[in-house]
N, C-alpha and C. Protein backbone atom coordinates (compact mmCIF):
# COMPACT_ATOMS: atom_id res chain seq x y z
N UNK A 1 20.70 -28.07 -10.51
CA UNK A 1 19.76 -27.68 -9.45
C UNK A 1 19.24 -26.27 -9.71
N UNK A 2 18.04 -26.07 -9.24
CA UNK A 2 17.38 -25.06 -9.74
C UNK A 2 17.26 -24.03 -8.72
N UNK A 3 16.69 -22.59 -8.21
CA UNK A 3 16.32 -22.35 -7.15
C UNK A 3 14.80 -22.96 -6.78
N UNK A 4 14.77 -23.31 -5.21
CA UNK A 4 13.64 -23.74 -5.00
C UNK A 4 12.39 -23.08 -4.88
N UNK A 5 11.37 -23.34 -5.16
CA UNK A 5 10.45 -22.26 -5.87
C UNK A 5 9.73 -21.20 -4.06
N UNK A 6 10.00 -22.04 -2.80
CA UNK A 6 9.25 -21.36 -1.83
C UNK A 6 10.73 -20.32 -1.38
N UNK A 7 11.78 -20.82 -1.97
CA UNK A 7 12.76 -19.29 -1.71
C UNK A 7 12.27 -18.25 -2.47
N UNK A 8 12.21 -18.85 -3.75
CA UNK A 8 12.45 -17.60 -4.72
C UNK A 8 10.86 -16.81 -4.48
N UNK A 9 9.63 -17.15 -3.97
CA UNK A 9 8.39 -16.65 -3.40
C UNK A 9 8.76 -15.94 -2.48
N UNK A 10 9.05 -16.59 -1.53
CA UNK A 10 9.38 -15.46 0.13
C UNK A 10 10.57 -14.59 -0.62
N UNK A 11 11.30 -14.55 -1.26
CA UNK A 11 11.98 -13.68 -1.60
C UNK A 11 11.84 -12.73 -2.09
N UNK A 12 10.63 -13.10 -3.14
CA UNK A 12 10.07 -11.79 -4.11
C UNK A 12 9.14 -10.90 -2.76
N UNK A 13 8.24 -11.93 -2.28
CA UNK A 13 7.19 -11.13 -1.28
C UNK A 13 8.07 -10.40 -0.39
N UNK A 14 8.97 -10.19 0.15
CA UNK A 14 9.86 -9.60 1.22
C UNK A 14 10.84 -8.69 -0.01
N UNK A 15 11.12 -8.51 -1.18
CA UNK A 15 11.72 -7.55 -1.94
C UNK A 15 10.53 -6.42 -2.68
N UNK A 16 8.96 -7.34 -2.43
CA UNK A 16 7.67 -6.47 -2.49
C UNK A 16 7.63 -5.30 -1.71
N UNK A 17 7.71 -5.94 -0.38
CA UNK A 17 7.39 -4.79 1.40
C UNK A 17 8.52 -3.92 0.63
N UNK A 18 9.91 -3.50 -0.03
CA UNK A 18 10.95 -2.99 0.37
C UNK A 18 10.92 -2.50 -0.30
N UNK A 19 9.61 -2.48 -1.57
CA UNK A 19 9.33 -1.05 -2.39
C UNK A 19 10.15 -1.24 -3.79
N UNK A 20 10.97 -2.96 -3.94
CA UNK A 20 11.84 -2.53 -5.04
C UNK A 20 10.85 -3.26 -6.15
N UNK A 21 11.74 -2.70 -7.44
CA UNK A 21 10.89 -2.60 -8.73
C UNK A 21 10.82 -4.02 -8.66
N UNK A 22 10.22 -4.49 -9.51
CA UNK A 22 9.74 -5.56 -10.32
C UNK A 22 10.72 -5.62 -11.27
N UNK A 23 11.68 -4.69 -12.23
CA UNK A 23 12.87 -5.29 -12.80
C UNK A 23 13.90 -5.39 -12.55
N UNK A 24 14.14 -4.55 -11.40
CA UNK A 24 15.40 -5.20 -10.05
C UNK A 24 14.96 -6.84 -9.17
N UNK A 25 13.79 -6.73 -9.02
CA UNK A 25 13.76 -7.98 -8.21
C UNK A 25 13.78 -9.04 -9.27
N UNK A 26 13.69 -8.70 -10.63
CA UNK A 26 14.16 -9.74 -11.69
C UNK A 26 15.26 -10.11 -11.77
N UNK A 27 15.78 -9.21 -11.40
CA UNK A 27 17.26 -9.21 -11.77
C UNK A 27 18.02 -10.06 -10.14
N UNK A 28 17.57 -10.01 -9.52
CA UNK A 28 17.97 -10.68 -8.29
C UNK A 28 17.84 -12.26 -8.12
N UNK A 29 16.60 -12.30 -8.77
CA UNK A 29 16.72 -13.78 -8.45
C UNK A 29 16.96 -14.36 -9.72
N UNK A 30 17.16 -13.48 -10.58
CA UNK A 30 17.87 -14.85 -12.30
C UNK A 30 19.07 -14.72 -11.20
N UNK A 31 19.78 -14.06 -10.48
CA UNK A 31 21.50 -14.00 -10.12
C UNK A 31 21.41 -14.94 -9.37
N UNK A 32 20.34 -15.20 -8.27
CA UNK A 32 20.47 -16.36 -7.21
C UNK A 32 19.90 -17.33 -7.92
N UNK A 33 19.40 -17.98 -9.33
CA UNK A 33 19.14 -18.97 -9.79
C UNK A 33 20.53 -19.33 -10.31
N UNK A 34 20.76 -18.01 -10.62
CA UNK A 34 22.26 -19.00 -11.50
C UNK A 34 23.31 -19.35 -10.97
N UNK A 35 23.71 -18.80 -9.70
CA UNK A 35 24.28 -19.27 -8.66
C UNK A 35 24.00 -20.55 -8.05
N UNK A 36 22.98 -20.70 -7.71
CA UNK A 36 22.07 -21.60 -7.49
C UNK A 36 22.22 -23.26 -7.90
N UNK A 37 21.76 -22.74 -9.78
CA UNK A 37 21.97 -23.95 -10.78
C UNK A 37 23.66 -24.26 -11.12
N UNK A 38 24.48 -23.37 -10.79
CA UNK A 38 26.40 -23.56 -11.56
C UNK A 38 26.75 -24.53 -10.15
N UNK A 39 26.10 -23.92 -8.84
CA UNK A 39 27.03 -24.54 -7.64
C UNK A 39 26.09 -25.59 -7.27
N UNK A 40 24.98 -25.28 -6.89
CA UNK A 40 23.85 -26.78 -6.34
C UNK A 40 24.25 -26.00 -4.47
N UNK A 41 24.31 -24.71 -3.84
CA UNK A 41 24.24 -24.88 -2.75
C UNK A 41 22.94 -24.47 -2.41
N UNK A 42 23.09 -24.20 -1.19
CA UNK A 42 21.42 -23.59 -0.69
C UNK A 42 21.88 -22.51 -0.50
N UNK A 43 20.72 -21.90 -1.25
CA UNK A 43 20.69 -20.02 -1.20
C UNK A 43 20.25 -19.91 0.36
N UNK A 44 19.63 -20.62 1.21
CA UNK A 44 19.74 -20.13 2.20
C UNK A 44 20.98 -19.74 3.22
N UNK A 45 21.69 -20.73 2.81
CA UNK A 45 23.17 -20.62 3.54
C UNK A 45 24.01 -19.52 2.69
N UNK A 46 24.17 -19.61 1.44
CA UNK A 46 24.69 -18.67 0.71
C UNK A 46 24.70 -17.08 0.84
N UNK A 47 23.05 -16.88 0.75
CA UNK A 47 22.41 -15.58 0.67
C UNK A 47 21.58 -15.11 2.01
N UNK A 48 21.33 -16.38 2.71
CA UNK A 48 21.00 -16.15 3.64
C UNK A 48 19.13 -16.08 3.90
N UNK A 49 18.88 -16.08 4.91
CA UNK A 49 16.93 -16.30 4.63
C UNK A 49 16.65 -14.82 3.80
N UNK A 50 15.27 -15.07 2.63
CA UNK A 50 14.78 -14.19 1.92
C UNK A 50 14.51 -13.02 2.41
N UNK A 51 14.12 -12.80 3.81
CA UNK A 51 13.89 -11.62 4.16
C UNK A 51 14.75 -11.08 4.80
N UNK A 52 16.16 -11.43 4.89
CA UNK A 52 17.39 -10.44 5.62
C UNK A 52 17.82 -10.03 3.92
N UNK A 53 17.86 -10.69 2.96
CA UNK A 53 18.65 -10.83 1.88
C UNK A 53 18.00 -9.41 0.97
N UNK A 54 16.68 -9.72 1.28
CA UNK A 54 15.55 -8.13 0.40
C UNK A 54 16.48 -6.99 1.16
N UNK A 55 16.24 -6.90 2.58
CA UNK A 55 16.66 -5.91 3.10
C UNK A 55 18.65 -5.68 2.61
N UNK A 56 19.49 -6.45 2.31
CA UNK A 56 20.80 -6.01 2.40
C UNK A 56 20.90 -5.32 0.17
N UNK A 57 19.88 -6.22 -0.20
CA UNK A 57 19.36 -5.69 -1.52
C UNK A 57 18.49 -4.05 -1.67
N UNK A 58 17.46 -3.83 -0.77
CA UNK A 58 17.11 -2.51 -0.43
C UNK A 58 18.25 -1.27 0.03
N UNK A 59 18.83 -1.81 0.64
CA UNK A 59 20.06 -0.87 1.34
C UNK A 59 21.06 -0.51 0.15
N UNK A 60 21.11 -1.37 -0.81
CA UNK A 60 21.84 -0.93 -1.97
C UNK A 60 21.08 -0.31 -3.12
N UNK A 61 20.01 0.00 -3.00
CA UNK A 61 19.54 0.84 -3.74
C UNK A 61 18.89 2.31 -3.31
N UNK A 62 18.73 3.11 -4.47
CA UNK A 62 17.49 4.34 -4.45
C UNK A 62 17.13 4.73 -5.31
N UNK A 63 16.14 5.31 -5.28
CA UNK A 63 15.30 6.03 -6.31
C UNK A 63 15.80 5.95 -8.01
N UNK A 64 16.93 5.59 -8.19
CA UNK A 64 17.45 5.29 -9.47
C UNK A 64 17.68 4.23 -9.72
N UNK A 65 17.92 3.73 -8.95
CA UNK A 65 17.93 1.95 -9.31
C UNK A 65 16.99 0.88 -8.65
N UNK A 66 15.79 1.67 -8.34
CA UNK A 66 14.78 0.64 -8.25
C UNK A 66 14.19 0.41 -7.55
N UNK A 67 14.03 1.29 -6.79
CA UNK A 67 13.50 1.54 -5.05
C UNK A 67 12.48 2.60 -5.02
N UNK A 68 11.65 2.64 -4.47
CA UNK A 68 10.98 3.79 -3.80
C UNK A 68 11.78 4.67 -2.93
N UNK A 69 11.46 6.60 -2.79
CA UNK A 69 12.03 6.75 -1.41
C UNK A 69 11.23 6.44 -0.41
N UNK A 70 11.26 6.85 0.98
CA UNK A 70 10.19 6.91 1.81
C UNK A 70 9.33 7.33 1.67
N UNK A 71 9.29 8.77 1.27
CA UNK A 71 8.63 9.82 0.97
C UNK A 71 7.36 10.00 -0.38
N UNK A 72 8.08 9.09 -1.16
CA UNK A 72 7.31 8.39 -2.42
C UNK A 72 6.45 7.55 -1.99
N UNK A 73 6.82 6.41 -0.99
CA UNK A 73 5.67 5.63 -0.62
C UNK A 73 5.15 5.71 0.65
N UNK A 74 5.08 6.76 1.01
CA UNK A 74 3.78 7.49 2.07
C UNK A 74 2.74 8.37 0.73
N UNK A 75 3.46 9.07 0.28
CA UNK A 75 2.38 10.02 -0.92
C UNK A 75 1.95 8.97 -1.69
N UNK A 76 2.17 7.95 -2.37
CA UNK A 76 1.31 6.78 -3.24
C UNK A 76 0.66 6.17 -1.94
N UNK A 77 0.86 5.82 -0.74
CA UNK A 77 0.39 5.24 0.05
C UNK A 77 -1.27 5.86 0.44
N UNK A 78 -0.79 7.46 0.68
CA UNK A 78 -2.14 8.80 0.99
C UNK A 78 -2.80 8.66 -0.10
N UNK A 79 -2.26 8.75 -1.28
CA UNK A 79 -3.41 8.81 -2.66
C UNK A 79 -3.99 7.88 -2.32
N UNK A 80 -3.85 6.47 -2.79
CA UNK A 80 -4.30 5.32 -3.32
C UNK A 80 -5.64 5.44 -1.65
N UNK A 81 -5.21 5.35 -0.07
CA UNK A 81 -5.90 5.43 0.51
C UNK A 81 -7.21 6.01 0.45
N UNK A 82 -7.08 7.47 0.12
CA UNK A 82 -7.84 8.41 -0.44
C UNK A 82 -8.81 8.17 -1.38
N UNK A 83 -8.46 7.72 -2.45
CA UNK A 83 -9.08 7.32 -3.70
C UNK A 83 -10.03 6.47 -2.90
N UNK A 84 -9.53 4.92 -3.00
CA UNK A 84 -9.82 3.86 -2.31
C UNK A 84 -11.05 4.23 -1.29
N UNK A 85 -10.71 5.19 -0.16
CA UNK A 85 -12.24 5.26 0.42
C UNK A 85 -13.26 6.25 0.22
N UNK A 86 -13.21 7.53 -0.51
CA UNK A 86 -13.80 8.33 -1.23
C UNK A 86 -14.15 8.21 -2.51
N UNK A 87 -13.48 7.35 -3.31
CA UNK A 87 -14.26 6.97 -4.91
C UNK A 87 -15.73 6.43 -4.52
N UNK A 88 -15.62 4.93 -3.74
CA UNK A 88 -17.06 4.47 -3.91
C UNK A 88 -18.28 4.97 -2.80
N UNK A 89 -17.46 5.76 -1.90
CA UNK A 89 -18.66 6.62 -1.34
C UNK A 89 -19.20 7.81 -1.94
N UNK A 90 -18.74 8.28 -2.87
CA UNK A 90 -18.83 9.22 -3.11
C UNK A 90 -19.72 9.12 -4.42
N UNK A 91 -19.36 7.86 -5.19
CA UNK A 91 -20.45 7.48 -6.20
C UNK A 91 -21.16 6.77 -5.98
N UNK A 92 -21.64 6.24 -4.84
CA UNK A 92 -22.79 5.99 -4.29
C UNK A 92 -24.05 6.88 -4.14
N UNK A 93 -23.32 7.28 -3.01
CA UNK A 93 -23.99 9.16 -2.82
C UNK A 93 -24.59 9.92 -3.94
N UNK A 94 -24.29 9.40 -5.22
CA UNK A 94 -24.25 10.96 -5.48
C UNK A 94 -25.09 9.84 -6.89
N UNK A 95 -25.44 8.57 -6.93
CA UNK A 95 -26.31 8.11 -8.13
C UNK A 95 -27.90 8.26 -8.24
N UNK A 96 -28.26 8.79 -6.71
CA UNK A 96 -29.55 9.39 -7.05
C UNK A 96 -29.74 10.70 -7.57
N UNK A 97 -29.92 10.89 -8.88
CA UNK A 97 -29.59 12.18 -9.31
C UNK A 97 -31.06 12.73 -9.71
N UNK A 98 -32.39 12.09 -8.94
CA UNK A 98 -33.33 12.87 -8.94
C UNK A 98 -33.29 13.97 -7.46
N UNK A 99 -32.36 13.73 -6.78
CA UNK A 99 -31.78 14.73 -5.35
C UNK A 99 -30.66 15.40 -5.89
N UNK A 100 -31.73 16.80 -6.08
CA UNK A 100 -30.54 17.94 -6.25
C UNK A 100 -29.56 18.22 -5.73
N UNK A 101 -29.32 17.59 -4.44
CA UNK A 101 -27.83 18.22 -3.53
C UNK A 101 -27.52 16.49 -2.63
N UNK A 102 -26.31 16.55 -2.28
CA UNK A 102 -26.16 15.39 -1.61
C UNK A 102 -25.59 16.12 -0.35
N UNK A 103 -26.15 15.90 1.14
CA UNK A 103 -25.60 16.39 1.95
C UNK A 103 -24.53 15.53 2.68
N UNK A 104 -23.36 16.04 3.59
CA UNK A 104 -22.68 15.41 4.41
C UNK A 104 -22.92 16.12 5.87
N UNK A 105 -23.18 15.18 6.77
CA UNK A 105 -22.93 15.16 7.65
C UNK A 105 -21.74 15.74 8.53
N UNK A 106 -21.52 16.05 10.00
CA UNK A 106 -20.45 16.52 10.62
C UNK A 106 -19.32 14.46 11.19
N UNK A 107 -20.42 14.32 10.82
CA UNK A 107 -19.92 12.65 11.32
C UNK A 107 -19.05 12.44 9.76
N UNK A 108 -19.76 12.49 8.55
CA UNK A 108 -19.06 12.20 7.23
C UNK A 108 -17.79 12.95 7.14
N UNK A 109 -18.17 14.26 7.66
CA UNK A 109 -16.91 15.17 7.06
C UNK A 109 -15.43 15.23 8.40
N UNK A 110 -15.77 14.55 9.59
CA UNK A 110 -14.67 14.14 10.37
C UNK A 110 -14.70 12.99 10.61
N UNK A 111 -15.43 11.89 10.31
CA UNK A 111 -15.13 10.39 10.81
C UNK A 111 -14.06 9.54 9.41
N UNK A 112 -14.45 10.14 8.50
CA UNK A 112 -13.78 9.16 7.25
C UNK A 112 -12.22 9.96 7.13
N UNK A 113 -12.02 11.17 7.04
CA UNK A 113 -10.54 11.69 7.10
C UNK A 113 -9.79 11.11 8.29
N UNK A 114 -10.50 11.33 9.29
CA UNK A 114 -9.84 10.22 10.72
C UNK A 114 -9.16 9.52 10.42
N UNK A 115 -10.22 8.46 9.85
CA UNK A 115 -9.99 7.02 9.69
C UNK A 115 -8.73 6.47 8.60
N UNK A 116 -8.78 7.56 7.33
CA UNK A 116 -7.98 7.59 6.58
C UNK A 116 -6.72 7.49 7.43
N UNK A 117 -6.24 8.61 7.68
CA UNK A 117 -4.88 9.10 8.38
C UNK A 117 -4.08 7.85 9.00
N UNK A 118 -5.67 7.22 10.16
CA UNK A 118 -5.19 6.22 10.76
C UNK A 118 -5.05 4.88 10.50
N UNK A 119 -5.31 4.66 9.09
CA UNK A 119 -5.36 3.56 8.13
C UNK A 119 -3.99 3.58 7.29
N UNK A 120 -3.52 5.08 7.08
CA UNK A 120 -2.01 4.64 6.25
C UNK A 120 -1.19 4.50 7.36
N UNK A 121 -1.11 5.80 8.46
CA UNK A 121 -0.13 5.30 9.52
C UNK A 121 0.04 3.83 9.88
N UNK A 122 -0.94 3.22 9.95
CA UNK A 122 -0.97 1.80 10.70
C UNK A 122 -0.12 0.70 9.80
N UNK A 123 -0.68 1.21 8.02
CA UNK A 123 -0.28 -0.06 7.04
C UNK A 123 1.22 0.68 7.14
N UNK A 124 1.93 1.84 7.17
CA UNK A 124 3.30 1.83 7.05
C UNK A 124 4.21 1.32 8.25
N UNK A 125 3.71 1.37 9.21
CA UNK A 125 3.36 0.95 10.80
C UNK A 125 4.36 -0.84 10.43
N UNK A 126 2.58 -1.32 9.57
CA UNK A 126 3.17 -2.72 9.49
C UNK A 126 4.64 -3.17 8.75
N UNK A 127 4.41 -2.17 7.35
CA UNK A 127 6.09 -2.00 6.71
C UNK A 127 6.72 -2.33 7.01
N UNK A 128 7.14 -0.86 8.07
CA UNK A 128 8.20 -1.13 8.82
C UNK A 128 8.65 -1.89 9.79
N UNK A 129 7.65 -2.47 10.19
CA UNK A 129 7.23 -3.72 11.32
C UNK A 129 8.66 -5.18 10.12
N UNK A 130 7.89 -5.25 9.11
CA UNK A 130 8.65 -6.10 8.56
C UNK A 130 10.07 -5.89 7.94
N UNK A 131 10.25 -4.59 7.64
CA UNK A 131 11.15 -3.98 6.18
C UNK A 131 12.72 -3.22 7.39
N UNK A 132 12.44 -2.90 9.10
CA UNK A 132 13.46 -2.15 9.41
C UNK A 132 14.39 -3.37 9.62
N UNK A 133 15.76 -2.81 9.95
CA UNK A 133 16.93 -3.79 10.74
C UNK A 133 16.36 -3.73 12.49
N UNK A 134 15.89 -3.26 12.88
CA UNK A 134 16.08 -3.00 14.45
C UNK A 134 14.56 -2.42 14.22
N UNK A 135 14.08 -2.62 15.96
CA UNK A 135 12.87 -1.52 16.54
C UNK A 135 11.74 -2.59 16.02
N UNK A 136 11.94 -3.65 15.09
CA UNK A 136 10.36 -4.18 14.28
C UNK A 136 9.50 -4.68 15.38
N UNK A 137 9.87 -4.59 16.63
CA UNK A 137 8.29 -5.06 17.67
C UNK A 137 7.90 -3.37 17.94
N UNK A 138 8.78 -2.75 17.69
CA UNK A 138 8.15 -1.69 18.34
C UNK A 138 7.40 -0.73 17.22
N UNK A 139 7.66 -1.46 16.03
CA UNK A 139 7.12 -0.93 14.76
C UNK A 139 5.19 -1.62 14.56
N UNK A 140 6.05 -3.12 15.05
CA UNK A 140 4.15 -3.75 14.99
C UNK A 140 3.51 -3.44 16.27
N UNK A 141 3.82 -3.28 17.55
CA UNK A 141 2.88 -2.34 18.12
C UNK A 141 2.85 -1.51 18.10
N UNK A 142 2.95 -0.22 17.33
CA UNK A 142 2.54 0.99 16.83
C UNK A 142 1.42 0.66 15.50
N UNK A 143 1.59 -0.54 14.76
CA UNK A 143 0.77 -0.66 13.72
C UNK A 143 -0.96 -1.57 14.63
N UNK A 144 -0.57 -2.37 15.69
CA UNK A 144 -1.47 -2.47 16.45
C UNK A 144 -2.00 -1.45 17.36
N UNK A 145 -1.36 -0.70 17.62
CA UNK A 145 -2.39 0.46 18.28
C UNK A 145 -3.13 1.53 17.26
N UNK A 146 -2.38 1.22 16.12
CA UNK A 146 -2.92 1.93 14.78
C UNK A 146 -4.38 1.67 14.94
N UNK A 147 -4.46 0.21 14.70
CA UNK A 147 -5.73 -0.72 14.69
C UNK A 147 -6.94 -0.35 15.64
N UNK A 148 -6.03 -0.21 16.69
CA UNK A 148 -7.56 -0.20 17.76
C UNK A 148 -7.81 1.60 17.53
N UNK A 149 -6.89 2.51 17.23
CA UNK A 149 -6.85 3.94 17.30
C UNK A 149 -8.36 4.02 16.55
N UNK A 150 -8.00 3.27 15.47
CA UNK A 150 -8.98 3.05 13.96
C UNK A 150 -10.56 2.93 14.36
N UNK A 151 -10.42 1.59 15.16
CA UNK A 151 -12.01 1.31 15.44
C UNK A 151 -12.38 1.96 16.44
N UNK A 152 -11.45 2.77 17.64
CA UNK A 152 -11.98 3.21 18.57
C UNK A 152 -12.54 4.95 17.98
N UNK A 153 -11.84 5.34 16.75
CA UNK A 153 -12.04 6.66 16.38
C UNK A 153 -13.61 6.70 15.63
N UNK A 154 -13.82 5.22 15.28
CA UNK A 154 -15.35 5.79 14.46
C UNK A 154 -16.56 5.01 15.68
N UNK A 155 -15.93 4.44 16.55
CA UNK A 155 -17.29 4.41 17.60
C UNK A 155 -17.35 5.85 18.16
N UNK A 156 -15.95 6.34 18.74
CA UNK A 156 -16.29 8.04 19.09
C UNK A 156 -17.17 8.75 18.46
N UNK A 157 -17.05 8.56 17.06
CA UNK A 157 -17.58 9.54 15.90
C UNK A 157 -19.23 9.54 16.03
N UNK A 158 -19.68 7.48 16.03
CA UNK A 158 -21.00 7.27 16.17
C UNK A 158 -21.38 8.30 17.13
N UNK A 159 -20.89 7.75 18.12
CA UNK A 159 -20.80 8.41 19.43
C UNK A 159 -21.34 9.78 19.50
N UNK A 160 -20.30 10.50 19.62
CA UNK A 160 -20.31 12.29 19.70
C UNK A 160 -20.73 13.15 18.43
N UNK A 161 -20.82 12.49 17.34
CA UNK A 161 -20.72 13.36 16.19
C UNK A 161 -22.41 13.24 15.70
N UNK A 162 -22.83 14.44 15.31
CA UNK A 162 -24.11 14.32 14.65
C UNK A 162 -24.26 13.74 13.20
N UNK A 163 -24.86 13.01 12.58
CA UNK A 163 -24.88 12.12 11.22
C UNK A 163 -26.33 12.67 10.48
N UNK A 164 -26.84 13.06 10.79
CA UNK A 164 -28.37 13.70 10.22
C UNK A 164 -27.88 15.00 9.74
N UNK A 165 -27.90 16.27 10.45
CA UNK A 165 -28.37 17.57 10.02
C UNK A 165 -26.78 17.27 8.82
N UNK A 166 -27.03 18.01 7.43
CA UNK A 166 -25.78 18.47 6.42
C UNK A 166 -25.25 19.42 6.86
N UNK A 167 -24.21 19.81 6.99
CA UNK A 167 -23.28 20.23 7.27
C UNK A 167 -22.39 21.08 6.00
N UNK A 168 -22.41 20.35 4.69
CA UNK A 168 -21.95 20.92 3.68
C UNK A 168 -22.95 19.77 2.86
N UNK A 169 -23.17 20.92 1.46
CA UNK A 169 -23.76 20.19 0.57
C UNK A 169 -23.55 20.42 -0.81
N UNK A 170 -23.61 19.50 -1.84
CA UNK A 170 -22.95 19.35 -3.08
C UNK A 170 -24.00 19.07 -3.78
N UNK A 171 -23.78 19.56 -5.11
CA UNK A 171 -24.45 19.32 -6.41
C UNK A 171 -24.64 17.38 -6.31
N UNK A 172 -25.62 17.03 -6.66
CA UNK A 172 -25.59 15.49 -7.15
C UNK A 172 -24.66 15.21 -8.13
N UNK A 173 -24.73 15.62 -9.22
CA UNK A 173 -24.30 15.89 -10.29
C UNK A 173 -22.82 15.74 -9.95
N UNK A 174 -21.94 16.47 -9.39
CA UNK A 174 -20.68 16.64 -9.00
C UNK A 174 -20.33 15.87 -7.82
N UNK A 175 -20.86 14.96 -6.90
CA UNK A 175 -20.93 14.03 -5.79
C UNK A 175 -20.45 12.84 -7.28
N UNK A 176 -21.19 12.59 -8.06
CA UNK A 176 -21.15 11.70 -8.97
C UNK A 176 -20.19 11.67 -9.86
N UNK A 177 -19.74 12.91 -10.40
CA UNK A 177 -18.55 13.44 -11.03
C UNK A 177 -17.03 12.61 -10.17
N UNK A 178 -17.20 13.29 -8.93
CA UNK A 178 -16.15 13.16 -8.38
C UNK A 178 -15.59 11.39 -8.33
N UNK A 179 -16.82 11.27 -7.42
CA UNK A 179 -16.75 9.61 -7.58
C UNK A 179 -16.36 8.77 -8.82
N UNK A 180 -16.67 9.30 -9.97
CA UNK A 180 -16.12 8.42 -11.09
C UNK A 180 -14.75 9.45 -11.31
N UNK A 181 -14.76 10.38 -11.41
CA UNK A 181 -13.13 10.63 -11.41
C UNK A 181 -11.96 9.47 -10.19
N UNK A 182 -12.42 10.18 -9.13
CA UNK A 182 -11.42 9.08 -8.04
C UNK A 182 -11.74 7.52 -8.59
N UNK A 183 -12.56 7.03 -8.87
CA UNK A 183 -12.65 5.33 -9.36
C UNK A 183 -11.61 5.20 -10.49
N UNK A 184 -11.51 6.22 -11.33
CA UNK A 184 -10.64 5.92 -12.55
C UNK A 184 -9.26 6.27 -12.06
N UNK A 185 -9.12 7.22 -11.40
CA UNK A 185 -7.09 7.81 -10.63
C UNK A 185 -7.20 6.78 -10.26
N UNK A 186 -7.91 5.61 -9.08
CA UNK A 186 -7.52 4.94 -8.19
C UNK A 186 -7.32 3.44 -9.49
N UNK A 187 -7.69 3.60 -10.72
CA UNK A 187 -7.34 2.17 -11.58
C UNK A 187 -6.07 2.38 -12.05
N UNK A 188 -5.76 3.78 -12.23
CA UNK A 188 -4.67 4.16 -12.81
C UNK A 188 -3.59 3.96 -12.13
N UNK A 189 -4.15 4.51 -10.92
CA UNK A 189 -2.79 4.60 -9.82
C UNK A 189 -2.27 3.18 -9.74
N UNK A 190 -3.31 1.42 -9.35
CA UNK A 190 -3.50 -0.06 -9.42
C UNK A 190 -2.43 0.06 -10.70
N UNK A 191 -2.95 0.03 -11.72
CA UNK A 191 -2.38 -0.38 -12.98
C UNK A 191 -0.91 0.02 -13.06
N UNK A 192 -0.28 1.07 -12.91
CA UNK A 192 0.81 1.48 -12.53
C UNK A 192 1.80 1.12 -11.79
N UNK A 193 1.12 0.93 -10.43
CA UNK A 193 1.99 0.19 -9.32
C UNK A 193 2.07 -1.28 -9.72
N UNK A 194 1.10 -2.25 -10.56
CA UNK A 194 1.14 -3.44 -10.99
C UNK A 194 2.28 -3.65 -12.27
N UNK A 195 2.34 -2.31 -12.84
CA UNK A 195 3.31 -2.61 -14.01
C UNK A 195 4.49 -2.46 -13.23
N UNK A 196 4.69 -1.28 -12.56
CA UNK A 196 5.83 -1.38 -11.33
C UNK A 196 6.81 -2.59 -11.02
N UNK A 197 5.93 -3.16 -10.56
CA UNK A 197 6.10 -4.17 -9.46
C UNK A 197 5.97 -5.73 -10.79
N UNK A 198 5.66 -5.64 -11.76
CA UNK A 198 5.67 -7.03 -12.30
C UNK A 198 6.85 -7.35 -12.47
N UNK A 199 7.42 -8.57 -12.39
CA UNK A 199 8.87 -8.78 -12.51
C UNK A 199 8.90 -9.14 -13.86
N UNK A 200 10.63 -8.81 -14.16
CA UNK A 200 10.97 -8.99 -15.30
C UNK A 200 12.29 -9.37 -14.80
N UNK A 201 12.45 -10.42 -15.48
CA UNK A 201 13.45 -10.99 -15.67
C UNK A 201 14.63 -11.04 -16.75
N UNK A 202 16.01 -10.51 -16.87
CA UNK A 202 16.75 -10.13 -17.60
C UNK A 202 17.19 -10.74 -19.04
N UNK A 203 16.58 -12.02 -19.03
CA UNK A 203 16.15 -12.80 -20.22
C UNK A 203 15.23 -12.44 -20.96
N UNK A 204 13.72 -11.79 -20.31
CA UNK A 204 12.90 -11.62 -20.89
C UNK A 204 12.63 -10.38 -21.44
N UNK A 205 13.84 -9.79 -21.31
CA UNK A 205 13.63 -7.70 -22.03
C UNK A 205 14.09 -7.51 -23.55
């Protein structure tokens, strides 16, 4: 008997949320396959459902054996956010380069940092919504009030904030710069966290 393939899925996706590597979570489920295939029981009864089992697997690790800290994945969380919504505005902006200056707005230069802030709080919000032992309703409504914080902060912005007169203004040239710099950190940063996170399995090293 083999492990069944919708354990060993919910298992990986719930050892995903918990930040662990891709060659620890290899290493987890060749152990519950081979357990698995020697006895013929159900890993559910054994090990218990996939997502209590990530978490008693997270709790045994850190930063050296295969885990994120917290602290690590709020700062990859802020970058990648960052990147993500300032790369392609920013090389947008800035591809008419017969306009010597690209201006921003008082709406540009406080509605999108807002929104940022309230876009990682919310996704770690959800995390922990899934990833704590205790508190997880009180984790997903904090990631739902994230939500409405979100859309209610850029109708304010429409709202109250002026979007015409510039406010600060930049070279085209360097609006465009920037933007292809952040497009390339933000492939790097992807590519990284994808090698991260690909599993490897202890057969295959």
């Amino acid at each position: 008997m083999t492990l069944d393939k919708k354990y060993h899925d919910d298992l990986l996706a719930a050892m995903r949320f918990h930040e662990i590597s891709g060659e620890r979570a290899g290493e987890v489920l060749a152990e519950i396959d081979a357990h698995v295939s020697e006895t013929g029981e159900d890993p559910n009864e054994v090990f218990g459902r996939p997502r209590d089992y990530a978490k008693q697997v997270a709790a045994q690790l850190d930063s050296s054996t295969g885990k994120r800290s917290t602290g690590e994945t709020v700062l990859w969380s802020v970058v990648a956010g960052f990147l993500g919504m300032f790369g392609p505005s920013l090389l947008g902006s800035g591809m008419d380069l017969s306009k010597p200056e690209v201006g921003f707005s008082m709406r540009d230069v406080v509605a999108q940092p807002v929104l940022l802030v309230i876009i990682v709080i919310g996704v770690l919000l959800f995390f922990r919504a899934y990833t704590a032992s205790s508190h997880n309703k009180l984790f997903a409504g904090g990631a739902v009030l994230a939500a409405i914080a979100g859309i209610g902060s850029q109708v304010a912005a429409n709202m109250a904030l002026d979007e015409e007169t510039p406010v600060v203004s930049l070279p085209t040239w360097l609006v465009l710069g920037l933007g292809v710099v952040f497009l390339i950190a933000l492939a790097v940063l992807l590519t990284t966290a994808i090698r991260r996170n690909r599993v490897v399995y202890p057969t295959k090293r």
